[in-house]
N, C-alpha and C. Protein backbone atom coordinates (compact mmCIF):
# COMPACT_ATOMS: atom_id res chain seq x y z
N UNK A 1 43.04 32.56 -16.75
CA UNK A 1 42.79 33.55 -15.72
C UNK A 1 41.36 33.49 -15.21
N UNK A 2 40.26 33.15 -16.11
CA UNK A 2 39.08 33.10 -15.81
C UNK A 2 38.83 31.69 -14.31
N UNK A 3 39.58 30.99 -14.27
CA UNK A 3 39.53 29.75 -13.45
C UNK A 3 38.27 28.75 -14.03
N UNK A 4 37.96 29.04 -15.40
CA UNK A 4 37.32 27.66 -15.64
C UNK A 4 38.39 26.82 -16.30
N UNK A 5 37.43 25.52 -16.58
CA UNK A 5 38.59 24.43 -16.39
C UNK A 5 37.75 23.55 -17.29
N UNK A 6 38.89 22.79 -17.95
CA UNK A 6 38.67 22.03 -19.01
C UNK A 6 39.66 20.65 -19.50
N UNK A 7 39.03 19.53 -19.13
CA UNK A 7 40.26 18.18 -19.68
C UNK A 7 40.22 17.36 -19.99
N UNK A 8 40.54 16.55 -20.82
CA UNK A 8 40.61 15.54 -21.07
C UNK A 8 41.80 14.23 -21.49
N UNK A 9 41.05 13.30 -21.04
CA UNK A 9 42.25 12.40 -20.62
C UNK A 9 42.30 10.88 -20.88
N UNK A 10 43.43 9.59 -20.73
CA UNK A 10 42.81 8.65 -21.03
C UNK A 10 43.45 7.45 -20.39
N UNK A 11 43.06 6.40 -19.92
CA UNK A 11 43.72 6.22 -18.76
C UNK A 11 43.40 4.23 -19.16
N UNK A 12 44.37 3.50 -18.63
CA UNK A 12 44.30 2.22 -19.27
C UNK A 12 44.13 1.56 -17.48
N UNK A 13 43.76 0.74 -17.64
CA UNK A 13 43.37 -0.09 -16.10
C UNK A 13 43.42 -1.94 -16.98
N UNK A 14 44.15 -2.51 -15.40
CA UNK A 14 43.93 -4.33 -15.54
C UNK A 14 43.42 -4.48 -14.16
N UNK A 15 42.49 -5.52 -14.32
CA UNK A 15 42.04 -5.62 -12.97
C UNK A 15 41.64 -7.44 -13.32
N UNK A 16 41.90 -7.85 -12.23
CA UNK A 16 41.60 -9.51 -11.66
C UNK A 16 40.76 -9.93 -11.00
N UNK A 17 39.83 -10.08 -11.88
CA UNK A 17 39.04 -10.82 -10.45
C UNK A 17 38.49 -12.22 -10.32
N UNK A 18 38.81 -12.26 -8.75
CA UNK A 18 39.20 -13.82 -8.45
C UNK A 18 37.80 -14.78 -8.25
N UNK A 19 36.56 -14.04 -8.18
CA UNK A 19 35.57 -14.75 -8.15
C UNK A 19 34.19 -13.90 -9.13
N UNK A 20 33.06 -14.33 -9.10
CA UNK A 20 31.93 -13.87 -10.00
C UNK A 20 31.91 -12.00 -9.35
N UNK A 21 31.72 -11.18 -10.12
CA UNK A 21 31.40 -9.98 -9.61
C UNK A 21 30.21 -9.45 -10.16
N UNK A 22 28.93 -8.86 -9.69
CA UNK A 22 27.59 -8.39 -9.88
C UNK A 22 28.12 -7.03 -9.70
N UNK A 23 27.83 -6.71 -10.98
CA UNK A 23 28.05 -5.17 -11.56
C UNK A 23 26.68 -4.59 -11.36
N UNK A 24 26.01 -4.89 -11.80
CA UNK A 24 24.68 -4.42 -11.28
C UNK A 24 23.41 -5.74 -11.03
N UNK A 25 22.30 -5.30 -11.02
CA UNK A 25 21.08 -6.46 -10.62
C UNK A 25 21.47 -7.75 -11.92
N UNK A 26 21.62 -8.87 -11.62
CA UNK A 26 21.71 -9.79 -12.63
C UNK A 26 22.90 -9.97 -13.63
N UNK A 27 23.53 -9.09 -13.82
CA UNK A 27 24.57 -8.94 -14.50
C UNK A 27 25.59 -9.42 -13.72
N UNK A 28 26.34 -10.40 -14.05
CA UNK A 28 27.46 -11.46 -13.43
C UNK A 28 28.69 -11.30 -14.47
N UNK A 29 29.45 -10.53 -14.01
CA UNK A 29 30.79 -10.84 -14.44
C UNK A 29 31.67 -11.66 -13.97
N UNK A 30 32.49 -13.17 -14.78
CA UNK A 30 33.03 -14.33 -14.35
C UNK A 30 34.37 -13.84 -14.20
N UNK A 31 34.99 -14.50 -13.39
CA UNK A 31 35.99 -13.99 -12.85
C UNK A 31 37.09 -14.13 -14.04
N UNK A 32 38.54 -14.20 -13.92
CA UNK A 32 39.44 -13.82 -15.06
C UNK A 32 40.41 -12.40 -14.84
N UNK A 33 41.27 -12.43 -16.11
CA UNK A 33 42.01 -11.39 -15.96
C UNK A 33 41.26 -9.81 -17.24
N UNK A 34 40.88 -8.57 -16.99
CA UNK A 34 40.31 -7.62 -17.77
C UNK A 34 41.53 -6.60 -18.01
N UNK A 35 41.31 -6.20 -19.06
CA UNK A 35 42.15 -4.50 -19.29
C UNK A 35 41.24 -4.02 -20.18
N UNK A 36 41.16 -3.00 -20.20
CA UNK A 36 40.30 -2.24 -20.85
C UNK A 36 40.69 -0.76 -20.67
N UNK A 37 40.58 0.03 -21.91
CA UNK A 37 40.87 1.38 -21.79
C UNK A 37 39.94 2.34 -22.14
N UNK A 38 39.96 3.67 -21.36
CA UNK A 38 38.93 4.61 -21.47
C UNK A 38 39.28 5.56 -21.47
N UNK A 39 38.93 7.07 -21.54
CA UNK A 39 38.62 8.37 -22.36
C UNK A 39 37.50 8.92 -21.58
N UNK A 40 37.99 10.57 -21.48
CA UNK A 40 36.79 11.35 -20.07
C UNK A 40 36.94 12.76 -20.88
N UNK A 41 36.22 13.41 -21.00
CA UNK A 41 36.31 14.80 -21.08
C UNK A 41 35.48 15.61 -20.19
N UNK A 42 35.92 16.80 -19.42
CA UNK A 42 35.52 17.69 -18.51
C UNK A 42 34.95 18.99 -18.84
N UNK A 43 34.32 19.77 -17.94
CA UNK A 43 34.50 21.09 -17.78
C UNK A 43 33.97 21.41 -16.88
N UNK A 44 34.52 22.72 -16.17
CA UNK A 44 33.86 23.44 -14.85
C UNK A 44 34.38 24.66 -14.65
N UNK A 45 32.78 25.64 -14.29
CA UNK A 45 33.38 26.66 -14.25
C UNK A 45 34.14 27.40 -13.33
N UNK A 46 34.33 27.69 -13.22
CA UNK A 46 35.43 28.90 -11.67
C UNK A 46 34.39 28.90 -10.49
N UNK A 47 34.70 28.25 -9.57
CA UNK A 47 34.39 28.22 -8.14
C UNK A 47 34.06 29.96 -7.54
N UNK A 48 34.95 30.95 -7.88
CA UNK A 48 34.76 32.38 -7.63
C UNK A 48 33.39 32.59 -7.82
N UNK A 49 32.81 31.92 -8.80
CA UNK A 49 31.13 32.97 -9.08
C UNK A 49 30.10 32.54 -8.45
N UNK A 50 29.33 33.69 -8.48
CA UNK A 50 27.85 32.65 -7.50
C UNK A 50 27.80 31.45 -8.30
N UNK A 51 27.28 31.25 -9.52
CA UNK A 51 26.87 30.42 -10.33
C UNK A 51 27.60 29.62 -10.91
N UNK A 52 27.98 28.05 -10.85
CA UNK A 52 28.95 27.32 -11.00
C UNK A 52 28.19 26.30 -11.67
N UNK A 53 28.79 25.36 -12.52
CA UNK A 53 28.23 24.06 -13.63
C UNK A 53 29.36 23.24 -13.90
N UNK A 54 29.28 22.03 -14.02
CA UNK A 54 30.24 21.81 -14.82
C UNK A 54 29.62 19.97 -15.36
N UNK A 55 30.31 19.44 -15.97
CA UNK A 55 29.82 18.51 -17.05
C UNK A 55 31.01 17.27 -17.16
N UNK A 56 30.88 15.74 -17.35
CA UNK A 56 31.99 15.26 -17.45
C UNK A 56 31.12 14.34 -18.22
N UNK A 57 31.90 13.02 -19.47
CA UNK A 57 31.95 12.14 -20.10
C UNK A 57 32.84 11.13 -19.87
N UNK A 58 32.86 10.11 -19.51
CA UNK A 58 33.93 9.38 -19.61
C UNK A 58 32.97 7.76 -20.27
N UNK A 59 33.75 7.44 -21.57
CA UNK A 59 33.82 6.55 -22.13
C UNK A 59 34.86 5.43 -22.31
N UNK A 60 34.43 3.80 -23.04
CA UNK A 60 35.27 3.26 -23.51
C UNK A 60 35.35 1.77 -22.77
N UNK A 61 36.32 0.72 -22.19
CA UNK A 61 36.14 -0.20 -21.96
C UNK A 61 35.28 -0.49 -20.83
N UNK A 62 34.79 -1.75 -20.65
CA UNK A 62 34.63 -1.81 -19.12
C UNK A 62 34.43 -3.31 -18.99
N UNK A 63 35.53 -4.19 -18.29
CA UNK A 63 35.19 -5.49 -18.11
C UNK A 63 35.12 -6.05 -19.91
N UNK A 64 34.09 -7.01 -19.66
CA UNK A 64 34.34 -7.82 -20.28
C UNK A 64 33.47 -6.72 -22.16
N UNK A 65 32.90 -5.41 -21.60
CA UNK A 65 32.30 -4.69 -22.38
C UNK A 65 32.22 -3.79 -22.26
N UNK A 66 31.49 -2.31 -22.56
CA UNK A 66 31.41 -1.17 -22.61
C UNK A 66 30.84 -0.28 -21.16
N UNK A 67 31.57 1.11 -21.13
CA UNK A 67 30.47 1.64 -20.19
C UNK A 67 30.51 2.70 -20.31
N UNK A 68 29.55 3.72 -19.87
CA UNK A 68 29.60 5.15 -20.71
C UNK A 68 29.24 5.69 -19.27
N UNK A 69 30.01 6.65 -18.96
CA UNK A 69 29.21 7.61 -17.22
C UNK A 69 29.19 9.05 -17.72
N UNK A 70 28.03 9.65 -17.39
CA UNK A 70 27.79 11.21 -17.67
C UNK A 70 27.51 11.63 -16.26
N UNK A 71 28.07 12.73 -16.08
CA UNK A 71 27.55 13.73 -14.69
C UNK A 71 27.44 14.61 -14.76
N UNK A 72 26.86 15.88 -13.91
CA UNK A 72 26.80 17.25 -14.52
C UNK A 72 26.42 17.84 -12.90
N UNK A 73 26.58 19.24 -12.49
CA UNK A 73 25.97 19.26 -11.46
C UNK A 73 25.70 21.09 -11.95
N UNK A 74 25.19 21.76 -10.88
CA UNK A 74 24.70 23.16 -11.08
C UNK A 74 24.49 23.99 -9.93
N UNK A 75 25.50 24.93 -9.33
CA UNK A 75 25.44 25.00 -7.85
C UNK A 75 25.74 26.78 -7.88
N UNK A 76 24.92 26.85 -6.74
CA UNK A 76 24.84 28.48 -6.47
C UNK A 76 25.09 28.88 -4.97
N UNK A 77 26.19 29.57 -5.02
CA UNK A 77 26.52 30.45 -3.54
C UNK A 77 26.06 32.21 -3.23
N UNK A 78 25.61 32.34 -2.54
CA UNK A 78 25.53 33.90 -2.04
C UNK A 78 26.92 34.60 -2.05
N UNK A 79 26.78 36.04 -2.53
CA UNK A 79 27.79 36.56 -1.98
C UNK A 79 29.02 36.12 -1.22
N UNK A 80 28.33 36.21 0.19
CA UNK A 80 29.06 36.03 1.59
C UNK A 80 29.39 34.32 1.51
N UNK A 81 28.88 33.76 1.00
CA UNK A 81 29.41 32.25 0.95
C UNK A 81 28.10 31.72 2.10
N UNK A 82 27.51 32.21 2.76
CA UNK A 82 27.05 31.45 3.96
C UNK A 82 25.64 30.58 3.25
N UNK A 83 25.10 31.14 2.26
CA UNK A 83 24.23 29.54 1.50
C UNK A 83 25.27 29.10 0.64
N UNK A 84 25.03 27.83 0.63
CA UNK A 84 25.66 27.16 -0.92
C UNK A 84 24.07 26.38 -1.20
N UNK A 85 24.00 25.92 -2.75
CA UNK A 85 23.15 24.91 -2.96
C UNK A 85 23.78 24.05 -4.09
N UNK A 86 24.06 23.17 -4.20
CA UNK A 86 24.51 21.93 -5.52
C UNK A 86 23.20 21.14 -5.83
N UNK A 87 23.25 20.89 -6.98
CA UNK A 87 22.23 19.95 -7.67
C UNK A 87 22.83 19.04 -9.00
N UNK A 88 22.96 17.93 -8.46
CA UNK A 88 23.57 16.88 -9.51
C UNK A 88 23.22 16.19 -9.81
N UNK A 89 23.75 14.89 -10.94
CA UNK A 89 23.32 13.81 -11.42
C UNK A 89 24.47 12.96 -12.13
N UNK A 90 23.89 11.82 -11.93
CA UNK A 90 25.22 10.51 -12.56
C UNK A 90 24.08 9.64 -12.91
N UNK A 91 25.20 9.16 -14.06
CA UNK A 91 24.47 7.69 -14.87
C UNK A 91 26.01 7.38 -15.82
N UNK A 92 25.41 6.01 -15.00
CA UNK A 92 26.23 5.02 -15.66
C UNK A 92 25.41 3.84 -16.76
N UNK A 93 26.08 3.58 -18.18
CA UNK A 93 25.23 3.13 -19.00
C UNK A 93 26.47 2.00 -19.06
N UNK A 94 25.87 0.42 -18.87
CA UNK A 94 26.62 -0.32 -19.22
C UNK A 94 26.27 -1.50 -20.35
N UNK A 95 27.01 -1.98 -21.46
CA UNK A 95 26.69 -2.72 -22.36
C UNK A 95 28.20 -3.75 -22.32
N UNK A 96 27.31 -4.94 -21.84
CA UNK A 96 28.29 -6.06 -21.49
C UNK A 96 27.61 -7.32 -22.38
N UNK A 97 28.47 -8.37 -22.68
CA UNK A 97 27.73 -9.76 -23.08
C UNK A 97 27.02 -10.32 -22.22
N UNK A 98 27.38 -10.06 -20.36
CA UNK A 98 26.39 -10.43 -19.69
C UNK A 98 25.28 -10.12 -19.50
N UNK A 99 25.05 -8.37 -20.26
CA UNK A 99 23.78 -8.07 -19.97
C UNK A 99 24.41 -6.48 -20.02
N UNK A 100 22.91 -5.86 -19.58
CA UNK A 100 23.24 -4.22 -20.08
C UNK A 100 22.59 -3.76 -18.64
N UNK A 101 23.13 -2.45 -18.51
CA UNK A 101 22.36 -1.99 -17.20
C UNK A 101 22.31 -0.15 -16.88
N UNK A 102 21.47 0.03 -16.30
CA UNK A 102 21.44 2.17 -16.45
C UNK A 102 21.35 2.35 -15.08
N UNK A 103 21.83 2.86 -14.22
CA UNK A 103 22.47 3.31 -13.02
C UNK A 103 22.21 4.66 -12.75
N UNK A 104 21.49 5.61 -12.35
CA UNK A 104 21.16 6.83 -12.17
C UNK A 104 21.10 7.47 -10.59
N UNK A 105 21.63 8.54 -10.16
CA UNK A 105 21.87 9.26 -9.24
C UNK A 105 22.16 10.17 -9.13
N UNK A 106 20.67 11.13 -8.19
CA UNK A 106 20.60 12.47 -8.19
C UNK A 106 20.76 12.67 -6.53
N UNK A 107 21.55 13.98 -6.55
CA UNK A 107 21.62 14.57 -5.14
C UNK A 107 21.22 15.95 -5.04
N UNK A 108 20.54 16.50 -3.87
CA UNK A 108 20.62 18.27 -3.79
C UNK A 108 20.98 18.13 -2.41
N UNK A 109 22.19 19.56 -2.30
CA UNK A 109 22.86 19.40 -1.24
C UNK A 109 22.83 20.91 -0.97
N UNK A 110 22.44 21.30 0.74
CA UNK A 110 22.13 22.70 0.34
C UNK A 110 23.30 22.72 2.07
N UNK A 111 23.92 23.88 1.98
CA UNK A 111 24.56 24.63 3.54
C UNK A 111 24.24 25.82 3.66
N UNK A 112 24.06 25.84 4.83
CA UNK A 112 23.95 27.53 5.50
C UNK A 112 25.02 27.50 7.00
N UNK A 113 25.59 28.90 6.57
CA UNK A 113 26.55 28.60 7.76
C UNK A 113 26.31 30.38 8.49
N UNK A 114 25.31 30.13 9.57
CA UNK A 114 25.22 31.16 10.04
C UNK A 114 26.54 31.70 11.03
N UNK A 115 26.99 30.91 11.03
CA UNK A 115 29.13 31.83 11.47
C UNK A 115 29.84 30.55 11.47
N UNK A 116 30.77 31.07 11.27
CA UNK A 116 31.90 29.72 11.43
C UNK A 116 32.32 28.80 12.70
N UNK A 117 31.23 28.76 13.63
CA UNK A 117 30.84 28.35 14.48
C UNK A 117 29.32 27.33 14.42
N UNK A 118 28.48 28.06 13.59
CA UNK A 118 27.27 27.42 13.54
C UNK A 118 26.79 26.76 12.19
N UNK A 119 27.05 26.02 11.81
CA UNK A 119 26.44 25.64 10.30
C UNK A 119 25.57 24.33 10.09
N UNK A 120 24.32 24.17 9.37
CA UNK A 120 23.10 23.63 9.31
C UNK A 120 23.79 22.94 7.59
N UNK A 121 23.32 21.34 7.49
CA UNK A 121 23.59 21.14 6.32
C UNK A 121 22.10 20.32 6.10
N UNK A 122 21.57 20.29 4.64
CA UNK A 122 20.79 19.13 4.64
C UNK A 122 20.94 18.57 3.44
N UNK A 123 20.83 17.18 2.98
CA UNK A 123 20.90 16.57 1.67
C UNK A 123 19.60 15.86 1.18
N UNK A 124 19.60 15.37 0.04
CA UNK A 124 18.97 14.79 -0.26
C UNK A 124 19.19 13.74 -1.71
N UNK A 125 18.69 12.24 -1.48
CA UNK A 125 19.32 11.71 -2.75
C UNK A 125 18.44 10.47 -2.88
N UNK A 126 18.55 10.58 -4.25
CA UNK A 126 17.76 9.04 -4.69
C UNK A 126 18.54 8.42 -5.88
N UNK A 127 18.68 7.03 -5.68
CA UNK A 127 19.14 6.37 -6.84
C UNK A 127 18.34 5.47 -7.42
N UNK A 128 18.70 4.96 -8.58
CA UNK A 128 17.74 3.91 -9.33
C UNK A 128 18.32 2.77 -9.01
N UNK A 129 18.98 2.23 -8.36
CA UNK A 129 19.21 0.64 -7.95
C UNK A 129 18.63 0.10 -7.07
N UNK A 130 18.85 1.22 -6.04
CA UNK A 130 18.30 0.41 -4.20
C UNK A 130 16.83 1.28 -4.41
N UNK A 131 16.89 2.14 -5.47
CA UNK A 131 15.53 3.00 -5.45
C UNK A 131 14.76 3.15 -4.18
N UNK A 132 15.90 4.21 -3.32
CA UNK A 132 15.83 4.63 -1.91
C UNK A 132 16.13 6.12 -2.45
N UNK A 133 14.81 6.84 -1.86
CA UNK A 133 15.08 8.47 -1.48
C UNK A 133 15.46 8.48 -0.18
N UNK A 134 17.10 9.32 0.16
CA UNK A 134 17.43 9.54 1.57
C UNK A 134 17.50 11.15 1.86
N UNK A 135 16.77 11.42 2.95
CA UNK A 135 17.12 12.63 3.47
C UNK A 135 18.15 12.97 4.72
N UNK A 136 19.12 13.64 4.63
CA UNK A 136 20.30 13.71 6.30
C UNK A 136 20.17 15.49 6.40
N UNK A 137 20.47 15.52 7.63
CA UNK A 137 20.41 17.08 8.02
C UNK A 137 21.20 16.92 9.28
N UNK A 138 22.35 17.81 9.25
CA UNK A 138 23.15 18.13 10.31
C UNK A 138 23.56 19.60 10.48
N UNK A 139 23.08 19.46 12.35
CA UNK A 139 23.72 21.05 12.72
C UNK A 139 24.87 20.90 13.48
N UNK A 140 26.00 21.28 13.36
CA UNK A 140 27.12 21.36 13.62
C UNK A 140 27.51 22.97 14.60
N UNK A 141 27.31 22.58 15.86
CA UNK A 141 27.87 24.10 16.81
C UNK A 141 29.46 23.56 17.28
N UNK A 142 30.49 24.92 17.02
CA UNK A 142 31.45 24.48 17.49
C UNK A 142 31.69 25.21 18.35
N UNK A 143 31.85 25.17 19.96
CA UNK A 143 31.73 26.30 20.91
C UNK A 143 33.34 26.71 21.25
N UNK A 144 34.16 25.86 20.64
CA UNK A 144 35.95 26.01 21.10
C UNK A 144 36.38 25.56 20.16
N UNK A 145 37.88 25.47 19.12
CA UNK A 145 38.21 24.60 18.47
C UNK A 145 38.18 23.17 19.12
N UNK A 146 38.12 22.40 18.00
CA UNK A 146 38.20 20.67 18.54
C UNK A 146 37.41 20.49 19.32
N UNK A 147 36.43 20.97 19.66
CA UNK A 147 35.06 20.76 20.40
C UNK A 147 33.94 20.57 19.23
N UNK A 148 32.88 19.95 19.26
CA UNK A 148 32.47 19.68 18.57
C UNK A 148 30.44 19.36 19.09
N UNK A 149 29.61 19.76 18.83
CA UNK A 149 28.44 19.44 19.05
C UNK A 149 27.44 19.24 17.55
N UNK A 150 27.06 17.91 17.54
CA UNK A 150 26.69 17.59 15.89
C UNK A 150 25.41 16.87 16.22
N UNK A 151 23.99 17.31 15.94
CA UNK A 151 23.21 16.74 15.80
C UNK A 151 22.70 16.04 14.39
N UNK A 152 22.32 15.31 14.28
CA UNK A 152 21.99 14.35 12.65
C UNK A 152 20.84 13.79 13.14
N UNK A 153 19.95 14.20 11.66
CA UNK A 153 18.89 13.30 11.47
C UNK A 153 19.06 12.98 10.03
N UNK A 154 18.84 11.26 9.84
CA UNK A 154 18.96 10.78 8.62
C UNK A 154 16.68 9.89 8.46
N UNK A 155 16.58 10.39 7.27
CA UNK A 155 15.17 9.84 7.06
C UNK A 155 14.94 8.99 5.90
N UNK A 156 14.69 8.12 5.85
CA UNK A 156 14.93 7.30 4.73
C UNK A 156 13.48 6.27 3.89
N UNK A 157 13.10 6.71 2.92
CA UNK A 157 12.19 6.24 2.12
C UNK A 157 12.28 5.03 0.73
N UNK A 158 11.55 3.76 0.74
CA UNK A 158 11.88 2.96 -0.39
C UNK A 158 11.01 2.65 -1.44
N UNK A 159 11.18 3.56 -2.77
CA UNK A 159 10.44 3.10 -3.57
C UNK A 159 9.77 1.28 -3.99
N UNK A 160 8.13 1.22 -3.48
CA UNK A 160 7.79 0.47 -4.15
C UNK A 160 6.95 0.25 -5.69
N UNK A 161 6.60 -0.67 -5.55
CA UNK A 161 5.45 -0.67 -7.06
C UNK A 161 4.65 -2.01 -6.07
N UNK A 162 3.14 -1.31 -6.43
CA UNK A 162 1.79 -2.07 -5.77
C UNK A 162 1.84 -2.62 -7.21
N UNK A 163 0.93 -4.01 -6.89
CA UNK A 163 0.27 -4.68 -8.05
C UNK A 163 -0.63 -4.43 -8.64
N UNK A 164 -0.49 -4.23 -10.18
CA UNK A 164 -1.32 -3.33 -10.62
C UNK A 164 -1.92 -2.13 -10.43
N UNK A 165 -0.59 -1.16 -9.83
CA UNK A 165 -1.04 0.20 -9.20
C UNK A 165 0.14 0.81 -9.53
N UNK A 166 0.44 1.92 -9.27
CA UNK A 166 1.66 3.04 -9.07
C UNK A 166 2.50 2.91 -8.17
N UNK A 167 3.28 3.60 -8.47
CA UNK A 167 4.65 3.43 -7.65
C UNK A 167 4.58 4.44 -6.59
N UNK A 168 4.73 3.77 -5.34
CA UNK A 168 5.00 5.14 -4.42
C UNK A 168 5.92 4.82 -3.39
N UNK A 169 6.37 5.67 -2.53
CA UNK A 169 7.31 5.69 -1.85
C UNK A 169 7.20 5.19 -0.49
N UNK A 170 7.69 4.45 0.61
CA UNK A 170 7.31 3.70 1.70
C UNK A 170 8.55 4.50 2.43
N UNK A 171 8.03 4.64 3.75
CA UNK A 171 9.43 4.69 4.85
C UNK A 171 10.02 3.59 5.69
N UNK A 172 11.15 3.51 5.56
CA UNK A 172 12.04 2.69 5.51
C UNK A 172 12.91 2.88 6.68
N UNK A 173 13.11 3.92 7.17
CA UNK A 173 14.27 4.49 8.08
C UNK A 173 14.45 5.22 8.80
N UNK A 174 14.38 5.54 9.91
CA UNK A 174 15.00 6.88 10.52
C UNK A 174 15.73 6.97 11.87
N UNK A 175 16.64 7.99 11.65
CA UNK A 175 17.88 8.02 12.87
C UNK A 175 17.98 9.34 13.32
N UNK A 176 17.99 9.84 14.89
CA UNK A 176 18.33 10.96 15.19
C UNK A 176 19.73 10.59 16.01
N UNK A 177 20.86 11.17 15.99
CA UNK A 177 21.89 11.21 16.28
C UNK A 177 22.64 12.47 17.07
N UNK A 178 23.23 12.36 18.36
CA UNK A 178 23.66 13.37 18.76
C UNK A 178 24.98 13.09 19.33
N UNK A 179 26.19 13.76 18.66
CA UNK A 179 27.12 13.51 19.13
C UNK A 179 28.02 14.54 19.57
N UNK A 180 29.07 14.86 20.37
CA UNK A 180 29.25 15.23 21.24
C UNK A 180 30.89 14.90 21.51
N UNK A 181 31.65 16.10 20.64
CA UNK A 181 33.14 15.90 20.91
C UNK A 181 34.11 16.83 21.79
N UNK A 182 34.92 16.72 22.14
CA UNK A 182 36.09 17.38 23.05
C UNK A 182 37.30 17.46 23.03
N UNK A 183 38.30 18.25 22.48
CA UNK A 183 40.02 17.76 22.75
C UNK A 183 40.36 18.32 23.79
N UNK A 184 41.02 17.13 24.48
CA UNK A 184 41.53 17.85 26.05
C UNK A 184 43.17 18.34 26.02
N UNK A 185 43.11 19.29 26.36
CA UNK A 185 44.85 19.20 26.14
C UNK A 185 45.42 19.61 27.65
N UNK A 186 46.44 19.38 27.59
CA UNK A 186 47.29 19.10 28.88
C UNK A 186 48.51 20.34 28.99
């Protein structure tokens, strides 16, 4: 009755593959036939409350070796629903004979929907592979159904490392976007 939620499960996969596959930087998996089986356990709480969490594990085969993924996120709505904010994270831990590798990815994702007509989104995310922080922000006016007015800006930054110095962040990207929809009906 409470609407939290809880599961676990376990699930067998074969997969073929017909040429070399790069699982991550350097790590070369040779092609061949794989099965491997794995195991996840969940939880999350009830969507109803401001305050929402929830947590997942999934373990057990992967390819030619192991892989372990954890996620978790932590998200808060107002009352009225018109903020939301999420804050998450993933990592994937892999231990293969070809090599081992850690995979990490964080997002904060915030909405405000000043009427169901007008709503402002913005994100934000960085991962450890392409070790790119991206920022997107879209306002969305809908003046009719199936009409549509969507502005986007995407901003995009790439972690470097100077020689013999610190790591800092470079810009890499940016897009302003305005698009502009209509259903005509007859």
């Amino acid at each position: 009755r409470s609407g939290d939620q809880g599961e676990l499960g376990l699930e067998r996969s074969a997969e073929v593959l017909e040429e070399p596959f790069e699982v991550a930087d350097g790590v070369v998996i040779p092609p061949g036939r794989y099965e491997f089986g794995r195991a996840n356990v969940s939880v999350t709480s009830a969507s109803k409350r401001s305050w929402q969490a929830g947590a997942s594990v999934s373990w057990g085969g992967f390819y030619s070796g192991d892989l372990t993924t954890t996620n978790g996120f932590l998200a808060w709505s107002n009352g009225g629903g018109h903020l939301q904010l999420r804050l998450s994270g993933l990592e994937n831990q892999g231990r293969l004979p070809e090599g081992s590798f850690v995979q990490r990815l964080f997002q904060l994702n915030s909405t405000y929907a000043f009427s169901p007509d007008l709503v402002v989104s913005a994100n934000g995310q960085y991962d450890t592979v392409s070790r790119n922080l991206g920022l997107f922000a879209r306002v969305r006016f809908t003046p009719a159904p199936g009409s549509d007015l969507i502005l986007v800006w995407n901003h995009g930054w790439q972690e470097t490392e100077e020689a013999n110095g610190p790591t800092s962040l470079r810009f890499s990207s940016e897009e302003l976007v305005l698009k502009l929809r209509f259903t005509f009906r007859g």
